[in-house]
Structures are given as C-alpha cells and as structure tokens.
C-alpha atoms as a PDB file:
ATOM      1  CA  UNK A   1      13.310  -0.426 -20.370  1.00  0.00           C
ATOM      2  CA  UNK A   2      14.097  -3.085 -22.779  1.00  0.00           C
ATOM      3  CA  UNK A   3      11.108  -5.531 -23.060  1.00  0.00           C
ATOM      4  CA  UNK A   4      13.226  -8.725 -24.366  1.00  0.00           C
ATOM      5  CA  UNK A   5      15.646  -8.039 -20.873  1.00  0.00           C
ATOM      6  CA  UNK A   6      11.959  -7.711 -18.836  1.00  0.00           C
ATOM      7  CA  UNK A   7      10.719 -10.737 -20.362  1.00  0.00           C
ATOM      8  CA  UNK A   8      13.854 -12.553 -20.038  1.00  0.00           C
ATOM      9  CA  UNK A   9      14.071 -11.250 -16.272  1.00  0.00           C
ATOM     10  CA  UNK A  10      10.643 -12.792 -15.715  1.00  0.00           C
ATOM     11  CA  UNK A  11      11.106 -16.273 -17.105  1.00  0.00           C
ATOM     12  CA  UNK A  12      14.403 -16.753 -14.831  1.00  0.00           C
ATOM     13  CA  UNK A  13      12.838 -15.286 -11.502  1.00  0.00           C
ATOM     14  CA  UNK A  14      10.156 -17.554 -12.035  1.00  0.00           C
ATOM     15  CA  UNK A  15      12.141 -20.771 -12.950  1.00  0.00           C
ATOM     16  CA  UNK A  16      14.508 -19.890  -9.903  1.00  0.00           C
ATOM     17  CA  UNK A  17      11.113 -19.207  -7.451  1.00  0.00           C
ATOM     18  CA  UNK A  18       9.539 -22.931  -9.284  1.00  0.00           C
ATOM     19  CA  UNK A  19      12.721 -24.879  -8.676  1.00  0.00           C
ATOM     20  CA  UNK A  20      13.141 -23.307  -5.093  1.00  0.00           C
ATOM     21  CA  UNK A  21       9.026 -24.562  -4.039  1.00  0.00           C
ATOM     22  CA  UNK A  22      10.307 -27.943  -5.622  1.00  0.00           C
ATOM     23  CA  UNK A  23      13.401 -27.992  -3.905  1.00  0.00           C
ATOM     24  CA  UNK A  24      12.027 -26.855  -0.167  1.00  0.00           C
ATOM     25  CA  UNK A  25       9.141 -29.808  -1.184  1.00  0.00           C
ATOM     26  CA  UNK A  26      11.712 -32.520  -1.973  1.00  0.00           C
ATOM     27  CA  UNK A  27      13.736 -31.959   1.821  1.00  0.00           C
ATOM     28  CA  UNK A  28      10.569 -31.707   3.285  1.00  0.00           C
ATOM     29  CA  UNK A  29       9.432 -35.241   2.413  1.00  0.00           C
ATOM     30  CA  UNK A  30      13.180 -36.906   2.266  1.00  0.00           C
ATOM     31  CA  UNK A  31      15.263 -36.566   5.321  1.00  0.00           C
ATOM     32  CA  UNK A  32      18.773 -36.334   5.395  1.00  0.00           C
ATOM     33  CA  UNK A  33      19.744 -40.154   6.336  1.00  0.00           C
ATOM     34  CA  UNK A  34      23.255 -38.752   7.723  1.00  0.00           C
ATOM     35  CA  UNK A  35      22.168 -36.071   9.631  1.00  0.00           C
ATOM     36  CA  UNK A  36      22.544 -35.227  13.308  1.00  0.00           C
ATOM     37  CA  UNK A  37      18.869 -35.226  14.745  1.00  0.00           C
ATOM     38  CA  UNK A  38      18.025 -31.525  15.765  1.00  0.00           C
ATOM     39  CA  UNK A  39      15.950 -30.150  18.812  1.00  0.00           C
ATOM     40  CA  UNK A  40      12.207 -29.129  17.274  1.00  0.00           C
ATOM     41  CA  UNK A  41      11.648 -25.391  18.594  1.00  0.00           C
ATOM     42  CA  UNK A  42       9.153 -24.561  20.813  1.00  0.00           C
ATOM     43  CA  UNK A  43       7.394 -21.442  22.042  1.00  0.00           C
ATOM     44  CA  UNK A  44       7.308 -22.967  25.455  1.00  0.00           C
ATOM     45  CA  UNK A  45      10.704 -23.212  27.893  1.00  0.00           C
ATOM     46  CA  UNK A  46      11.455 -26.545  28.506  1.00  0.00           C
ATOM     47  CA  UNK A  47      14.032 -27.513  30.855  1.00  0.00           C
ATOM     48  CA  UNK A  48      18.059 -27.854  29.226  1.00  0.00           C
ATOM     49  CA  UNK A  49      17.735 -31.620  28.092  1.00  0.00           C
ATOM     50  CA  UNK A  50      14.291 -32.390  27.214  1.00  0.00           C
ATOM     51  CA  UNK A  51      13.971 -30.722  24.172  1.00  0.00           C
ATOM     52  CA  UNK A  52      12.084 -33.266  21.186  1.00  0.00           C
ATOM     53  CA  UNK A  53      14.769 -34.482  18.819  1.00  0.00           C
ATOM     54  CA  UNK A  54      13.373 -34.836  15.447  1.00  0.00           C
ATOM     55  CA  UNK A  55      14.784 -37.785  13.592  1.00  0.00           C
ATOM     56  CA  UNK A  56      17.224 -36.807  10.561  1.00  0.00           C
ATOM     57  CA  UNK A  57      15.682 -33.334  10.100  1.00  0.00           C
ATOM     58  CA  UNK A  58      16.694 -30.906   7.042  1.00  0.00           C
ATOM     59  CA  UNK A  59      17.114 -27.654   6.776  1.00  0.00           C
ATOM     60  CA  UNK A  60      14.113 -26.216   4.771  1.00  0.00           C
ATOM     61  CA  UNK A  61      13.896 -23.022   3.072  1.00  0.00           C
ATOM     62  CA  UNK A  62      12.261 -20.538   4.983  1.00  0.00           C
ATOM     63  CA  UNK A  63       8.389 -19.050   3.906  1.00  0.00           C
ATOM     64  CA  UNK A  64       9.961 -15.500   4.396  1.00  0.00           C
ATOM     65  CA  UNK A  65      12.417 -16.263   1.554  1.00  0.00           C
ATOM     66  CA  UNK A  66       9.550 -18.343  -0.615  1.00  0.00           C
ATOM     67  CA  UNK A  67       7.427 -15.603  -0.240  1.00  0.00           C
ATOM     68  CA  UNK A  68      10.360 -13.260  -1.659  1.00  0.00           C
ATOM     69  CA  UNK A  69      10.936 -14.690  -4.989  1.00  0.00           C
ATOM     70  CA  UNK A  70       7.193 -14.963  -5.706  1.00  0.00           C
ATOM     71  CA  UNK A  71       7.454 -11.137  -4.646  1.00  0.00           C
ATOM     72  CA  UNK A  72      10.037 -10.198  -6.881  1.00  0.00           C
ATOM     73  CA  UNK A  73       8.350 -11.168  -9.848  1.00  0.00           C
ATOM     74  CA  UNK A  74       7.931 -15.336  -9.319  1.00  0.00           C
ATOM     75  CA  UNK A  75       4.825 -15.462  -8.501  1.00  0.00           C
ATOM     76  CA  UNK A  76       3.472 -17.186 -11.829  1.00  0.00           C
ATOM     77  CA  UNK A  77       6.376 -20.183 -10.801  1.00  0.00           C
ATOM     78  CA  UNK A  78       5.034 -20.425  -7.476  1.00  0.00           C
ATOM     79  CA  UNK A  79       1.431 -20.686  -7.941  1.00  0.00           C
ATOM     80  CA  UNK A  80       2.548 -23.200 -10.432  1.00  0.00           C
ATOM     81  CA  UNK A  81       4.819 -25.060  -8.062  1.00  0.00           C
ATOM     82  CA  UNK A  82       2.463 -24.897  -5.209  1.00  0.00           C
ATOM     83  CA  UNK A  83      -0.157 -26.953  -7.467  1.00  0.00           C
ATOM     84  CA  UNK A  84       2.001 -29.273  -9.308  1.00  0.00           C
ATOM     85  CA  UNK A  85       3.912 -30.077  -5.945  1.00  0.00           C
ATOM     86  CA  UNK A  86       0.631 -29.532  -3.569  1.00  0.00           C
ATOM     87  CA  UNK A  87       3.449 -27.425  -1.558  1.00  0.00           C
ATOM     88  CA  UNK A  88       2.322 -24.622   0.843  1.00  0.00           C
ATOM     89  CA  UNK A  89      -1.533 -24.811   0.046  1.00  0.00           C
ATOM     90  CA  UNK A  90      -2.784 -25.046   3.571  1.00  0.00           C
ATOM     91  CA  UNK A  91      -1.134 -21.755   4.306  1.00  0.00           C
ATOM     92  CA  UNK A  92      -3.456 -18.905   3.854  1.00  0.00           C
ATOM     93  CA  UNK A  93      -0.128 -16.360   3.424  1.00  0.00           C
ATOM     94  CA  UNK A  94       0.476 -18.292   0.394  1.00  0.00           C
ATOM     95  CA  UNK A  95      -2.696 -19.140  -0.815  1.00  0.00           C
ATOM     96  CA  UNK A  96      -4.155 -15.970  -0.864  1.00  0.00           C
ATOM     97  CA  UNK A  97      -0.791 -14.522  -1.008  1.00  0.00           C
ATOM     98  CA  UNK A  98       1.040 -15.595  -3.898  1.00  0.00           C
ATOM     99  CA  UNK A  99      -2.210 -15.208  -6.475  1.00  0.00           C
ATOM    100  CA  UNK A 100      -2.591 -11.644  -4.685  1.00  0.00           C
ATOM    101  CA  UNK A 101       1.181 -10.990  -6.338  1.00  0.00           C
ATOM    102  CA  UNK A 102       0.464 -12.215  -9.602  1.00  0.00           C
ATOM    103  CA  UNK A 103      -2.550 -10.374  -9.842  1.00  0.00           C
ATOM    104  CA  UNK A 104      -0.660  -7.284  -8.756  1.00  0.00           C
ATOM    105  CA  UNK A 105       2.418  -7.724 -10.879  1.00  0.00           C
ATOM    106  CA  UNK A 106       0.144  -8.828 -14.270  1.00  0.00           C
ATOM    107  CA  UNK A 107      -1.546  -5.154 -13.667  1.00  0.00           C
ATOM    108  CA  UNK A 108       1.967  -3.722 -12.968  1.00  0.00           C
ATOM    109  CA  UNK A 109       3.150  -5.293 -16.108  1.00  0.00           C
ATOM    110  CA  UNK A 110       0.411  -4.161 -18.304  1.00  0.00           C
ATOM    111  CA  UNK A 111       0.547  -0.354 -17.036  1.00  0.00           C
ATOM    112  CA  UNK A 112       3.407  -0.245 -17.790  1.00  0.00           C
ATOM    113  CA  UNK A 113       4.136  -2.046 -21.151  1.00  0.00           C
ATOM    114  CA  UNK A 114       1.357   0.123 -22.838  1.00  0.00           C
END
C-alpha cells in the first residue's frame, strides 16, 4: 500500500466525516423556513390525525450514517467536530464511540505502517 494514497485517504474521510457533523449541526439548529411541517414519530399509535406537527422540521443526517464515516477512518474529524460544534456529546454511542474508533484505527495504523 502506498502511504502518500493512505495518508491522503485519511485527510479526505476525515474532512468529509468533519463537514458532515457540521452540516447535520447547522439543520439541526436552523429550520427550513419553507418547509411543510412534518408529523414527529412516535413509538406509541396515535389515532390517524393527531399526530404532533413539528414546525419547519429538516431532514437531519442520520447517527447510523455519522457513526459510518467516523468508522471508516473519520473518526479524528468527528471527535473534532463533536467538540468544536458541541454536536452529539450527550450520546454515549458517540461519546464513547467515536474515541473507541480512533483509538482502534491509530493502533490499526501503526501495526501496520511498521
């Protein structure tokens, strides 16, 4: 394996997962002035009709796909992102998560550079 292609793999999966924690943080605090309000979901049935309309909602990124890039190799950009942004730190999948990756790719990395 090349080690400039590695490096250069590393710095753009972790740009991509920084901008995408940034991005998910920005439509979470500014909503979408010309959107149709959406129903909220809710684990419990309600009847057709009632369901809570959240005002101007946006559609978010999903934590599966967060999770993701920081898995593929991001996880440096998102423990970044998550401080810088205070994004995702009251989640215990991502706070114990996402340093769990990075400590697990570094060691990857290192084994098998040398």
């Amino acid at each position: 394996m090349n080690v400039a292609i590695f490096i250069h793999y590393l710095l753009t999966i972790n740009l991509l997962t920084f901008v995408a924690y940034g991005h998910d943080k920005w439509k979470a605090q500014n909503p979408d002035p010309k959107a149709a309000p959406r129903k909220m979901r809710s684990r419990k049935k309600r009847k057709k009709g009632r369901g809570k309309k959240v005002k101007n909602a946006r559609r978010r990124t999903p934590e599966a796909t967060l999770l993701l890039f920081a898995a593929l190799g991001g996880s440096a950009g998102a423990l970044l992102a998550m401080h810088l942004f205070r994004h995702k730190t009251r989640h215990k999948k991502f706070t114990i998560g996402v340093p769990v990756m990075l400590a697990a790719q570094v060691a990857l990395t290192v084994f098998v550079l040398f």
